[in-house]
PDB file of N, CA and C in Angstrom:
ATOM      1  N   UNK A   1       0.852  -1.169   0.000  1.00  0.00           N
ATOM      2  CA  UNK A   1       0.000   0.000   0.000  1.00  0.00           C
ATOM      3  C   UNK A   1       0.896   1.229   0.000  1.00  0.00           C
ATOM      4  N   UNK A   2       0.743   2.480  -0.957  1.00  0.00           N
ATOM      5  CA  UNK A   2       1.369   3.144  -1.123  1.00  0.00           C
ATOM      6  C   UNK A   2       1.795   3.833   0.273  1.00  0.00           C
ATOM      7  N   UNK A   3       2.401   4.845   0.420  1.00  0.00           N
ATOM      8  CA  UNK A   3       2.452   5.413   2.097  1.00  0.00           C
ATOM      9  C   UNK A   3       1.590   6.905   2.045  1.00  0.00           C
ATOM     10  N   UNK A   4       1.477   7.197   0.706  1.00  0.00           N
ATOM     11  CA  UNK A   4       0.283   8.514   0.670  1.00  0.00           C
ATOM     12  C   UNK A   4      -0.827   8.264   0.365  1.00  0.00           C
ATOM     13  N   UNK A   5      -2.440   8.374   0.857  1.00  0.00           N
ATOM     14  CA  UNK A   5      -3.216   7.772   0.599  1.00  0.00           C
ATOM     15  C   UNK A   5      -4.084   9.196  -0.345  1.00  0.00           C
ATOM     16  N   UNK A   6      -4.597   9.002  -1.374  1.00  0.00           N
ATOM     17  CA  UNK A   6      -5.281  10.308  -2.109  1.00  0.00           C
ATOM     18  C   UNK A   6      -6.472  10.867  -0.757  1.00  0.00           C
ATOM     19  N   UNK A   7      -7.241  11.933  -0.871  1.00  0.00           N
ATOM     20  CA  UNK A   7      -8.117  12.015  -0.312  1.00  0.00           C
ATOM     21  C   UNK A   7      -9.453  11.167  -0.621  1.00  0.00           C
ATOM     22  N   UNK A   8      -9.477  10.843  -1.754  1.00  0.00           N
ATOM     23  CA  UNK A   8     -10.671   9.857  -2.336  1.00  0.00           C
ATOM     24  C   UNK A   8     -10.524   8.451  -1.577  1.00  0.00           C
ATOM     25  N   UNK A   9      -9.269   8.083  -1.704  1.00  0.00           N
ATOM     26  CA  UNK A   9      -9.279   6.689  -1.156  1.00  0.00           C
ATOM     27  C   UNK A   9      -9.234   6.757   0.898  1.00  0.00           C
ATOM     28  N   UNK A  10      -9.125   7.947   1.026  1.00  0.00           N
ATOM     29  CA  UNK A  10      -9.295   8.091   2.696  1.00  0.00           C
ATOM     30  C   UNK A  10     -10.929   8.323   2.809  1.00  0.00           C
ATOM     31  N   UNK A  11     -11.427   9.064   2.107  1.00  0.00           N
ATOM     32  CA  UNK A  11     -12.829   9.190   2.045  1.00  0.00           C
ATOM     33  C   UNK A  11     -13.430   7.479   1.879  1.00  0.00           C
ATOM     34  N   UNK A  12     -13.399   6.888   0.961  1.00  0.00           N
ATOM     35  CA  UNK A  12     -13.421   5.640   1.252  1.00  0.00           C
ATOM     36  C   UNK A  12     -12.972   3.996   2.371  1.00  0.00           C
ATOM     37  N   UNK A  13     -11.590   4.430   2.557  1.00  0.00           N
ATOM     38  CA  UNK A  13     -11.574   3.326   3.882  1.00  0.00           C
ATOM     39  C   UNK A  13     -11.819   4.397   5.077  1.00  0.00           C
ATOM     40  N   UNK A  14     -12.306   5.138   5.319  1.00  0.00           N
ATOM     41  CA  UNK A  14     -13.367   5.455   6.216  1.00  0.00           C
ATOM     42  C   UNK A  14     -14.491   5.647   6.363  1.00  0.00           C
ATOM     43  N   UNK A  15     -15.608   5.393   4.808  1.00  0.00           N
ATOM     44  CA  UNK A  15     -16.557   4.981   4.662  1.00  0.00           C
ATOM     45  C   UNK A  15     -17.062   3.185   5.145  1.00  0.00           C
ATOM     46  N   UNK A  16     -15.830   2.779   4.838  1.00  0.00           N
ATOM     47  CA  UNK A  16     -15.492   0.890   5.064  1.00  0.00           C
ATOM     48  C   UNK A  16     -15.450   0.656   6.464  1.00  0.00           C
ATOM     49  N   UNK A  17     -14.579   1.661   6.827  1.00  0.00           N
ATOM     50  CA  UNK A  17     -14.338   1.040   8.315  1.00  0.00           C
ATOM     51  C   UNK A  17     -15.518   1.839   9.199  1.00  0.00           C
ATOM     52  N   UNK A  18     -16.429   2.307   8.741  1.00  0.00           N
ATOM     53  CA  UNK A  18     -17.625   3.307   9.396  1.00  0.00           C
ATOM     54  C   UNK A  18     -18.672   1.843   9.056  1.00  0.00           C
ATOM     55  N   UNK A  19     -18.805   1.154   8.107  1.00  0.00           N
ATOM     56  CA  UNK A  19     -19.606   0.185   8.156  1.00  0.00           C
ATOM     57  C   UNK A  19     -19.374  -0.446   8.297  1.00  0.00           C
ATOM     58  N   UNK A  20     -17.695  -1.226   8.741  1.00  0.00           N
ATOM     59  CA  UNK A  20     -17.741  -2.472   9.790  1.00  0.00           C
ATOM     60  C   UNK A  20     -17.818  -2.166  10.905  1.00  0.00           C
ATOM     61  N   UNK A  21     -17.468  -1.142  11.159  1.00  0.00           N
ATOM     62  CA  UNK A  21     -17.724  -1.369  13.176  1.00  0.00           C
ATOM     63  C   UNK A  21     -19.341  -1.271  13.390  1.00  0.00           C
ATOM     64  N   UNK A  22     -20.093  -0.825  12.150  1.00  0.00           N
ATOM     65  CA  UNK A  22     -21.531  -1.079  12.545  1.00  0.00           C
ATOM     66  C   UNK A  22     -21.773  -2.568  12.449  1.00  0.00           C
ATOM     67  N   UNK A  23     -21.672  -3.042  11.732  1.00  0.00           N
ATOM     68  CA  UNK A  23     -21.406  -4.375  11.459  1.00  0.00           C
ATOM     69  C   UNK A  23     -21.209  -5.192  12.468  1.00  0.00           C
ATOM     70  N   UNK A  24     -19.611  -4.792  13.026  1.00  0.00           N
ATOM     71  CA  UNK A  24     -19.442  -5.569  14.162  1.00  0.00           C
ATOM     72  C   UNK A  24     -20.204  -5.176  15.301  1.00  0.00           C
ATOM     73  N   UNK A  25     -20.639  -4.224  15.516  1.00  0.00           N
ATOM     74  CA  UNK A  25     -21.645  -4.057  16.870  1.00  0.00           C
ATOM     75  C   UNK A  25     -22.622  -4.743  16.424  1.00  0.00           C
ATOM     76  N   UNK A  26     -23.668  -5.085  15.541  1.00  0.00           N
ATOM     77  CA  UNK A  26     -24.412  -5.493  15.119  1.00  0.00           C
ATOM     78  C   UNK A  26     -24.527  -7.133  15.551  1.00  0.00           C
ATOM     79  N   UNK A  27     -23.315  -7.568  15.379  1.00  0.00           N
ATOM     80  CA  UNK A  27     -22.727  -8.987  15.567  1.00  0.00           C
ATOM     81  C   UNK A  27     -23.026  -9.051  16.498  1.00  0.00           C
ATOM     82  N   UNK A  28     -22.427  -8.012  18.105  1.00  0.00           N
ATOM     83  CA  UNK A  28     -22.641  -8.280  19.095  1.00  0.00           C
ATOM     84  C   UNK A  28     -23.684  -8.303  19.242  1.00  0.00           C
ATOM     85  N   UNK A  29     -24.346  -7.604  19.091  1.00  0.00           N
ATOM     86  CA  UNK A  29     -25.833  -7.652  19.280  1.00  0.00           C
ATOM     87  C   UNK A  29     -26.460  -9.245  19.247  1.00  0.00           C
ATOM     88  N   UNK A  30     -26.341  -9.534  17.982  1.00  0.00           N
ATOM     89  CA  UNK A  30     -26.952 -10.676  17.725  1.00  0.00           C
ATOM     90  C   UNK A  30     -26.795 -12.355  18.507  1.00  0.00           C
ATOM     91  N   UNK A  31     -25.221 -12.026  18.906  1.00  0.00           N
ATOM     92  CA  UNK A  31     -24.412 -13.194  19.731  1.00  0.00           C
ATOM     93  C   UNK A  31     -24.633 -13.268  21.032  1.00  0.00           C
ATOM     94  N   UNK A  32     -24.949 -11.797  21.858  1.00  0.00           N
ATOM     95  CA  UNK A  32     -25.665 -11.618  22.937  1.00  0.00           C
ATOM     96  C   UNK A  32     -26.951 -12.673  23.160  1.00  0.00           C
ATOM     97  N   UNK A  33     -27.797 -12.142  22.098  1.00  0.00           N
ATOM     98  CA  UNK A  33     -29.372 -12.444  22.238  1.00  0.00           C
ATOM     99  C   UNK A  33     -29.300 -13.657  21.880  1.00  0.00           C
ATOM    100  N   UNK A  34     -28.418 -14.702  21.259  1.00  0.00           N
ATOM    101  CA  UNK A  34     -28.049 -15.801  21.115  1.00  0.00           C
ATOM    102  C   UNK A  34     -28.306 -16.571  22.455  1.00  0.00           C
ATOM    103  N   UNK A  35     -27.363 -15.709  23.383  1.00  0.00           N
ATOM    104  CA  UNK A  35     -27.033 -16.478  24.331  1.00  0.00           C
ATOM    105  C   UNK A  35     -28.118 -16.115  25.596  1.00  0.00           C
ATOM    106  N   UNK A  36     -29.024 -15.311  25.600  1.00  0.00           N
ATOM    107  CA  UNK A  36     -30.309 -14.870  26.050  1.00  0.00           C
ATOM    108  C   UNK A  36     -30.735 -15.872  26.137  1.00  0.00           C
ATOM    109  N   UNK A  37     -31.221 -15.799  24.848  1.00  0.00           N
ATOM    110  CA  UNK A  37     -32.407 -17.037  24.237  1.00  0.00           C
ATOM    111  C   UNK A  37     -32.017 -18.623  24.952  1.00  0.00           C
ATOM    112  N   UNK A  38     -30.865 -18.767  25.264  1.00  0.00           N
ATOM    113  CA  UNK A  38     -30.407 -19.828  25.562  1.00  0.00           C
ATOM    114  C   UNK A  38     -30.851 -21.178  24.475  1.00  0.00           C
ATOM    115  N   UNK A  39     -31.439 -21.395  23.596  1.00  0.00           N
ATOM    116  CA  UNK A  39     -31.793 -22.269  22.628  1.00  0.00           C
ATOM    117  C   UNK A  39     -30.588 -21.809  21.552  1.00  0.00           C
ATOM    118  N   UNK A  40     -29.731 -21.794  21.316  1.00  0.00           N
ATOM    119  CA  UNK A  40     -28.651 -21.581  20.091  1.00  0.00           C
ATOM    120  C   UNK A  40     -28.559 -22.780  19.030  1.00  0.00           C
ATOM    121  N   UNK A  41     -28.128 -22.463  17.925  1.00  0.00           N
ATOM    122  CA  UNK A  41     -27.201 -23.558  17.067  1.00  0.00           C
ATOM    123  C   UNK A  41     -25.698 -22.894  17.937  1.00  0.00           C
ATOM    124  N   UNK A  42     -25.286 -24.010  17.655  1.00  0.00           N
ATOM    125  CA  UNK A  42     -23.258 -23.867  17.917  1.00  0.00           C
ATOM    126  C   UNK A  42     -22.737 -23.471  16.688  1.00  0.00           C
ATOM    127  N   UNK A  43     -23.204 -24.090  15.830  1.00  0.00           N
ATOM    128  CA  UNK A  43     -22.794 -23.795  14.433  1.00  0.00           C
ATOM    129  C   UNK A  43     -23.111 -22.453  13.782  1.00  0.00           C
ATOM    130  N   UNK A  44     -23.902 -22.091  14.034  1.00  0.00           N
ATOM    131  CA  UNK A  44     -23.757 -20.607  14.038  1.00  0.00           C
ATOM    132  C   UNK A  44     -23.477 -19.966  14.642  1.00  0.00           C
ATOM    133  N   UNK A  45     -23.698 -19.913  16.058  1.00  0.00           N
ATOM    134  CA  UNK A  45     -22.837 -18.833  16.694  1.00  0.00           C
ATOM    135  C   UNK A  45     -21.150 -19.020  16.129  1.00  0.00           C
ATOM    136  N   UNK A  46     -21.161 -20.053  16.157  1.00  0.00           N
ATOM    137  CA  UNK A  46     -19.144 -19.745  15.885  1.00  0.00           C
ATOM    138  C   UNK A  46     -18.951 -19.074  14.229  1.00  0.00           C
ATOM    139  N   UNK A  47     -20.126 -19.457  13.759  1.00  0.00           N
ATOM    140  CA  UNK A  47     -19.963 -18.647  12.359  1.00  0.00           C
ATOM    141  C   UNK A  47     -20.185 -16.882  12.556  1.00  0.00           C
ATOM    142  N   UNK A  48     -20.948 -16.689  13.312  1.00  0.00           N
ATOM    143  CA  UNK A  48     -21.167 -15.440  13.471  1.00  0.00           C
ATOM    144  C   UNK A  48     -19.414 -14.475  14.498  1.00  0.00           C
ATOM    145  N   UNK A  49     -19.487 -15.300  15.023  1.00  0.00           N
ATOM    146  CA  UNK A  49     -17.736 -15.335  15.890  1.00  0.00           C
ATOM    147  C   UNK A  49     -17.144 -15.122  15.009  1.00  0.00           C
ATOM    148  N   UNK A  50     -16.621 -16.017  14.237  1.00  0.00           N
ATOM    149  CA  UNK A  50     -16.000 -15.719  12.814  1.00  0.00           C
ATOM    150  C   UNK A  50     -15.794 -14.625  12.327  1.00  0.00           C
ATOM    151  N   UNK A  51     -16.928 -14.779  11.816  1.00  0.00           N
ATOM    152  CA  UNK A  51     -17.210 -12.914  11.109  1.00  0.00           C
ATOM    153  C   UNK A  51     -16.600 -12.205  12.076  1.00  0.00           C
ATOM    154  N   UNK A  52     -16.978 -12.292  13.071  1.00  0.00           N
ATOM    155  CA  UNK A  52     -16.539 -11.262  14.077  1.00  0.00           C
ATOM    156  C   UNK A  52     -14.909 -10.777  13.921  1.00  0.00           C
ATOM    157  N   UNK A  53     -14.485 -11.717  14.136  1.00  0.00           N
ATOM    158  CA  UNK A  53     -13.344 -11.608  14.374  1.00  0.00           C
ATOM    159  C   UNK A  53     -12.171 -11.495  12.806  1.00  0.00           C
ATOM    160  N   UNK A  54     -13.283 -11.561  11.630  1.00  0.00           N
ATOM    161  CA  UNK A  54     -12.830 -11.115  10.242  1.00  0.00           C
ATOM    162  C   UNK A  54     -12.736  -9.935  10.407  1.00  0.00           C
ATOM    163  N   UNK A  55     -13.855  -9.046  10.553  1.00  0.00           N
ATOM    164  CA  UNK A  55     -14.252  -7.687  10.638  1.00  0.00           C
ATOM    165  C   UNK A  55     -13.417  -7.403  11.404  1.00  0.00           C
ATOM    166  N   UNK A  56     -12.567  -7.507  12.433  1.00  0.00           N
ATOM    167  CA  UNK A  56     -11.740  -6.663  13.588  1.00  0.00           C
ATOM    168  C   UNK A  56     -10.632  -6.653  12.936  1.00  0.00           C
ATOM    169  N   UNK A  57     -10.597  -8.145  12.162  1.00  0.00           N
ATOM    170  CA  UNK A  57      -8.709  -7.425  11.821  1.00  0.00           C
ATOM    171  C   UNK A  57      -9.157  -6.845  10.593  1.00  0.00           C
ATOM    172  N   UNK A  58     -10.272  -6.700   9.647  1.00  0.00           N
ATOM    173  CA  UNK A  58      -9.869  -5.731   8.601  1.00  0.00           C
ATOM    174  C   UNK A  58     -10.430  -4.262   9.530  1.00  0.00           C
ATOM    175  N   UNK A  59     -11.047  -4.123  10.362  1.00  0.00           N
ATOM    176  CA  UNK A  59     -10.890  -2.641  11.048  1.00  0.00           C
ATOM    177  C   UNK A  59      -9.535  -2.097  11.104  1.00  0.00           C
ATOM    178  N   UNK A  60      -8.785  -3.314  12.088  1.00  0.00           N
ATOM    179  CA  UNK A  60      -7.358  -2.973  12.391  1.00  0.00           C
ATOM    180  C   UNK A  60      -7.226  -2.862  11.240  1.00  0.00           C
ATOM    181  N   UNK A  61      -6.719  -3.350   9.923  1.00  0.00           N
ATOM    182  CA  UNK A  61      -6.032  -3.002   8.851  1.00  0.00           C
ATOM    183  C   UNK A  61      -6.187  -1.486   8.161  1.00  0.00           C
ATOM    184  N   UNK A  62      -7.606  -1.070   8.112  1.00  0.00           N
ATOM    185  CA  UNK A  62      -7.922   0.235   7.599  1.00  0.00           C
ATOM    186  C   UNK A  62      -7.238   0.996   8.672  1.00  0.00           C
ATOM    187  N   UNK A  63      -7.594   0.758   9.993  1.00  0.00           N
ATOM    188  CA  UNK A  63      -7.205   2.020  10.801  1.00  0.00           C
ATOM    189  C   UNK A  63      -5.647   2.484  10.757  1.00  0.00           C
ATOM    190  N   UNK A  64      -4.864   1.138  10.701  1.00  0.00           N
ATOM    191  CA  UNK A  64      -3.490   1.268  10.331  1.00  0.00           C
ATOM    192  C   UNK A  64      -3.385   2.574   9.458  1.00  0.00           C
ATOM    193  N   UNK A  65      -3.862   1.551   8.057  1.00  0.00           N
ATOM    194  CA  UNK A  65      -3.583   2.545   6.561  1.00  0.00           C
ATOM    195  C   UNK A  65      -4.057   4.155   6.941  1.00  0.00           C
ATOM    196  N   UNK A  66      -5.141   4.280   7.553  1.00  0.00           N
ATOM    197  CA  UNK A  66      -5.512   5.750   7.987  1.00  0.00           C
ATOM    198  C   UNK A  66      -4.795   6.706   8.799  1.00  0.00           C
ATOM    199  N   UNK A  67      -3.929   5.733   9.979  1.00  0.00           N
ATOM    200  CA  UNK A  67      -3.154   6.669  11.082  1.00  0.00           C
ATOM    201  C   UNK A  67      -1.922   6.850  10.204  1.00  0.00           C
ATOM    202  N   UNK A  68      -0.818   7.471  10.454  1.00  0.00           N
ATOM    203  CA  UNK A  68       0.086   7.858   9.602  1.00  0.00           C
ATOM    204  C   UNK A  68       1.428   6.648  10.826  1.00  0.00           C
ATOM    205  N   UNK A  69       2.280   6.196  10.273  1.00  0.00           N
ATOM    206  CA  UNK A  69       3.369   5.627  11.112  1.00  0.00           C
ATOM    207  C   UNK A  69       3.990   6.313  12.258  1.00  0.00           C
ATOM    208  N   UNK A  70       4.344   6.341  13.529  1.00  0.00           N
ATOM    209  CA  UNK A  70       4.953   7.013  14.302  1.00  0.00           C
ATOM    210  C   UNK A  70       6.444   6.890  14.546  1.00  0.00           C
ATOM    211  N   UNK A  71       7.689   7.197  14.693  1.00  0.00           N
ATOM    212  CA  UNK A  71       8.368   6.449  14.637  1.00  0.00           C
ATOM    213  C   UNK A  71       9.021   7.133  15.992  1.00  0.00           C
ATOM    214  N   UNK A  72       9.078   6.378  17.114  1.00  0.00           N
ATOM    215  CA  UNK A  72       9.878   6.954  18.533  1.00  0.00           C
ATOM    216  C   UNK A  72      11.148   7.122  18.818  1.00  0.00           C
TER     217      UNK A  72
END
């Protein structure tokens, strides 16, 4: 990934990463009331986990590309 990002493409992975963290709250949501309900599939909740945990590292990845490197 280049190290300058245009303004178009920052306008965009912060459009991306504005709809996964809805996404991933969303998840929670749903994995919660999963476990409410106490009647679950297993097989889905771990699919929904999954996802979960897809969505966090591509958050982490955008947020990377968005913050600029620090170097101490």
């Amino acid at each position: 990934m280049p190290d300058k990002l245009s303004d178009e493409e920052r306008k965009a992975f912060r459009a991306e990463l504005e709809r996964l963290r809805e996404e991933h709250r969303d998840l929670d949501v749903a994995i919660e009331a999963l476990h409410r309900v106490g009647a679950f599939d297993q097989l889905q909740l771990q699919r929904l986990k999954k996802r979960k945990l897809t969505l966090r590292d591509r958050v982490s990845f955008l947020g990377d590309q968005l913050t600029p490197d620090i170097i101490a």
